[in-house]
Protein backbone atom coordinates (compact mmCIF):
# COMPACT_ATOMS: atom_id res chain seq x y z
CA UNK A 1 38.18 10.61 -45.74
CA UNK A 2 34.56 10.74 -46.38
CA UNK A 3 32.52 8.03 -45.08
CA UNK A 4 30.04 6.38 -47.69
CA UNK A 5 26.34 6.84 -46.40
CA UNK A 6 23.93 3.68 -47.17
CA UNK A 7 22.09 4.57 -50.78
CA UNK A 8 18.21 4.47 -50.24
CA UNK A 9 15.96 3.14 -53.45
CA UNK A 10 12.37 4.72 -54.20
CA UNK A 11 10.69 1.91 -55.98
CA UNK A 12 7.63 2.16 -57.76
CA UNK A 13 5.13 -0.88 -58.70
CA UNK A 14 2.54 1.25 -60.19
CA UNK A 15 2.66 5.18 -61.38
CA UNK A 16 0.43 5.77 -58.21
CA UNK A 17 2.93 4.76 -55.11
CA UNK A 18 6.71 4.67 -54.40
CA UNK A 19 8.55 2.65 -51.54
CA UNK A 20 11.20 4.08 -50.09
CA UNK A 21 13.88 1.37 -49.11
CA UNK A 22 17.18 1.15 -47.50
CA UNK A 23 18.93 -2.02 -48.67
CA UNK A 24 15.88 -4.51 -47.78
CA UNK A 25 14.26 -2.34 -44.71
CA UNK A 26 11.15 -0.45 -45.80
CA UNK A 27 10.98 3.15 -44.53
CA UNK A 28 8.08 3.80 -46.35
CA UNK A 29 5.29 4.63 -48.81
CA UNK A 30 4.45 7.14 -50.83
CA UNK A 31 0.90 7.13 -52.42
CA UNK A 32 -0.87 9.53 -54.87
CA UNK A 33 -5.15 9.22 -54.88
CA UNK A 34 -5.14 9.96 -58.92
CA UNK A 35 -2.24 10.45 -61.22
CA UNK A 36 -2.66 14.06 -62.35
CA UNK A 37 -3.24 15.00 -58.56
CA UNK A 38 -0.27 16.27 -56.19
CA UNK A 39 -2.89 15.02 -53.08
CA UNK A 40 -0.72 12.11 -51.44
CA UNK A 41 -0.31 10.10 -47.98
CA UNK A 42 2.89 9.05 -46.57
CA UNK A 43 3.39 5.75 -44.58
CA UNK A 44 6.54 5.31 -42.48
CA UNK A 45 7.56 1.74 -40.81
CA UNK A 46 6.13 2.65 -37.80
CA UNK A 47 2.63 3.28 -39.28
CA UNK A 48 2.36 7.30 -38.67
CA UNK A 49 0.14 8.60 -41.79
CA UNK A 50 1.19 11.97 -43.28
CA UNK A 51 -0.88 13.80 -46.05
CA UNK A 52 0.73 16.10 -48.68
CA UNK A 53 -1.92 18.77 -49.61
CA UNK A 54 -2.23 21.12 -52.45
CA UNK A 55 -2.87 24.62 -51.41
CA UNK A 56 -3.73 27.74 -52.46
CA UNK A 57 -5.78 28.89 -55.66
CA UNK A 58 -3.64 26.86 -58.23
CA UNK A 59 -2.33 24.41 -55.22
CA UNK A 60 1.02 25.70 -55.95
CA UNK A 61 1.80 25.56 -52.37
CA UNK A 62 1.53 21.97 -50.74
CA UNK A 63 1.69 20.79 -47.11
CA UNK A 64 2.69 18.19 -45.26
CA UNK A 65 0.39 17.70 -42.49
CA UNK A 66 -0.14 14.93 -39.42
CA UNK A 67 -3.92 15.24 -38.61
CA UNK A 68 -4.23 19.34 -38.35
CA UNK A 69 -0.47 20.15 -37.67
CA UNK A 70 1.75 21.49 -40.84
CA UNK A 71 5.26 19.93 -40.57
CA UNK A 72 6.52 21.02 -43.82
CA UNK A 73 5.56 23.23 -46.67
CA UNK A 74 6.97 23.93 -50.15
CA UNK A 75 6.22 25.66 -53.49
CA UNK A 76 8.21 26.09 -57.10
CA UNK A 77 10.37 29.19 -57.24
CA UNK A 78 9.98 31.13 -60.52
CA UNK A 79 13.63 29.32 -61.07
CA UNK A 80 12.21 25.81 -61.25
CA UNK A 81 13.96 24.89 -57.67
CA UNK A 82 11.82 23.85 -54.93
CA UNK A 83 11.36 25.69 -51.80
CA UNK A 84 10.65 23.88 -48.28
CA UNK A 85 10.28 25.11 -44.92
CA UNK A 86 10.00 22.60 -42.36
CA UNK A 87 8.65 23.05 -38.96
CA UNK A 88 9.86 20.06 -37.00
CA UNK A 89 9.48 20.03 -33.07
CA UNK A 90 8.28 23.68 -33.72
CA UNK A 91 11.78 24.33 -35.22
CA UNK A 92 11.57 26.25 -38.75
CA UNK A 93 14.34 25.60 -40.92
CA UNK A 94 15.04 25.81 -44.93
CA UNK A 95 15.99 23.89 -47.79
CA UNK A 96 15.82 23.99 -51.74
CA UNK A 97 15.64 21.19 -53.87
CA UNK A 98 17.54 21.71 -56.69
CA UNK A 99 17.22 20.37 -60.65
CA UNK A 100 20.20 19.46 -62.29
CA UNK A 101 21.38 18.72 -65.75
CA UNK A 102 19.18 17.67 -68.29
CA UNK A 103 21.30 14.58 -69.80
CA UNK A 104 22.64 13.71 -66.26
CA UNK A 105 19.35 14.34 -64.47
CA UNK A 106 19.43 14.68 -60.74
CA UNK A 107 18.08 16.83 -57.93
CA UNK A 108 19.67 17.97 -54.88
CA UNK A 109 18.31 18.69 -51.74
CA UNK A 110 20.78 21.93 -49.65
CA UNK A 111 20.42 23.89 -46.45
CA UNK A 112 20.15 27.08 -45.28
CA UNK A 113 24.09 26.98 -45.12
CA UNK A 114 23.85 25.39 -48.71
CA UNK A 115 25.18 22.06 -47.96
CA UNK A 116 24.12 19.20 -50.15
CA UNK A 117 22.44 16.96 -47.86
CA UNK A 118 21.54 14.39 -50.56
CA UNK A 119 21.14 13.38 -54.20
CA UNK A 120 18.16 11.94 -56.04
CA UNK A 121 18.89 10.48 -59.28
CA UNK A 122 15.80 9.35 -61.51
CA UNK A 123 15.25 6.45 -63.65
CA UNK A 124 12.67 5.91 -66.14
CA UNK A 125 11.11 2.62 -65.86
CA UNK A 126 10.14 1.98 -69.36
CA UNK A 127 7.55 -1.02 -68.57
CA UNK A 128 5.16 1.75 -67.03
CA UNK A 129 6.83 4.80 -68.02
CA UNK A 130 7.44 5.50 -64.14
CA UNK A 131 10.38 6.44 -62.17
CA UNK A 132 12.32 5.60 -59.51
CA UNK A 133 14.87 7.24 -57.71
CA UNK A 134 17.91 6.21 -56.25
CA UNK A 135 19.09 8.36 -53.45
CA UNK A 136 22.42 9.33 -52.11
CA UNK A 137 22.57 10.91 -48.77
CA UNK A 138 25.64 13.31 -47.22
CA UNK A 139 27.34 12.37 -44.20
CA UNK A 140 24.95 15.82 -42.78
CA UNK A 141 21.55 14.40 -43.99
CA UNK A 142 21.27 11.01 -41.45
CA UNK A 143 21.50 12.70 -38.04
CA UNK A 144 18.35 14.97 -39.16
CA UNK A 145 15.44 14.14 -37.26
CA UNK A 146 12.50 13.67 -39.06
CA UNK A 147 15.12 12.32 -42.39
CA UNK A 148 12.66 10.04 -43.36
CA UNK A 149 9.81 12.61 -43.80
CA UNK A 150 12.60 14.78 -45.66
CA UNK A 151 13.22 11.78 -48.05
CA UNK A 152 9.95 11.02 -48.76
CA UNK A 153 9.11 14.60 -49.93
CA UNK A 154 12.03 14.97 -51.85
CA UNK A 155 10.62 11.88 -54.05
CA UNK A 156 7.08 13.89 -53.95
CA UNK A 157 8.90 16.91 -54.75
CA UNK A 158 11.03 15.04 -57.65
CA UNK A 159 8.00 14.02 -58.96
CA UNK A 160 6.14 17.53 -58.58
CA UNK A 161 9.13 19.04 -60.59
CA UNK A 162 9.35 16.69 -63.58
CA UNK A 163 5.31 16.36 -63.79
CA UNK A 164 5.13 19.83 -64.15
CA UNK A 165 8.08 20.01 -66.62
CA UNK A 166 6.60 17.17 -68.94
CA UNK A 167 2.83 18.44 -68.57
CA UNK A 168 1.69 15.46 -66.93
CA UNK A 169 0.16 17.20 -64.02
């Protein structure tokens, strides 16, 4: 029987930063300097500041970075899926982010092994024409260290994806 993981909620109150909760406990903030920028900083709960960095002559590549380390990197394949590379306690590893459906929108985050290792689901919220995303992890996602970095990229990354695919970037 599969056990049911805890859903986490990206909320947005503006177009320009998302919190990332899990039931009432904040794990963090995302925040974007300008709305047609993919420069953003990343606040956990316990205060470390990450920045996610365009790259590259068209910034098609962007980094996560603490101060000068790279901890994670990813681009759009010529498919539309996202690629990451992470670097974690000097520890590369792989994973795509996947679009899904166009009436049933979602995005899935695999391996290497290609195990789903969660689910974003977006909503439109009509008062500011934002989303939000409401995110279902696998029983393989919550033992990853680092998960909450992971998360909050995958909502940068969501938002990369359908920016680019509506023109809004």
């Amino acid at each position: 029987m599969k056990t049911q993981m805890a859903v986490y909620q990206a909320k947005s109150s503006n177009s320009l930063s998302f919190e990332l909760m899990q039931g009432n406990e904040s794990i963090g903030k995302l925040s974007y300097k300008n709305w047609f920028q993919f420069t953003a900083s990343i606040e956990l709960a316990n205060h470390s500041i990450y920045q996610l960095i365009p790259k590259g002559f068209w910034g098609s590549t962007i980094e996560l970075k603490e101060a000068d380390t790279v901890l994670l990197k990813f681009s759009m394949n010529w498919n539309g899926s996202i690629a990451l590379k992470t670097y974690f306690n000097a520890i590369e590893k792989e994973y795509l982010l996947k679009h899904l459906g166009v009436f049933n929108e979602s995005f899935v985050l695999i391996d290497q092994e290609e195990t789903e290792l969660l689910t974003l689901k977006p909503h439109v919220k009509w008062s500011n024409l934002n989303y939000e995303y409401t995110i279902q992890p696998s029983d393989r996602f919550e033992p990853l260290s680092h998960k909450e970095l992971l998360l909050m990229t995958s909502v940068h990354c969501a938002n990369y994806y359908l920016s680019m695919a509506t023109g809004t970037y």
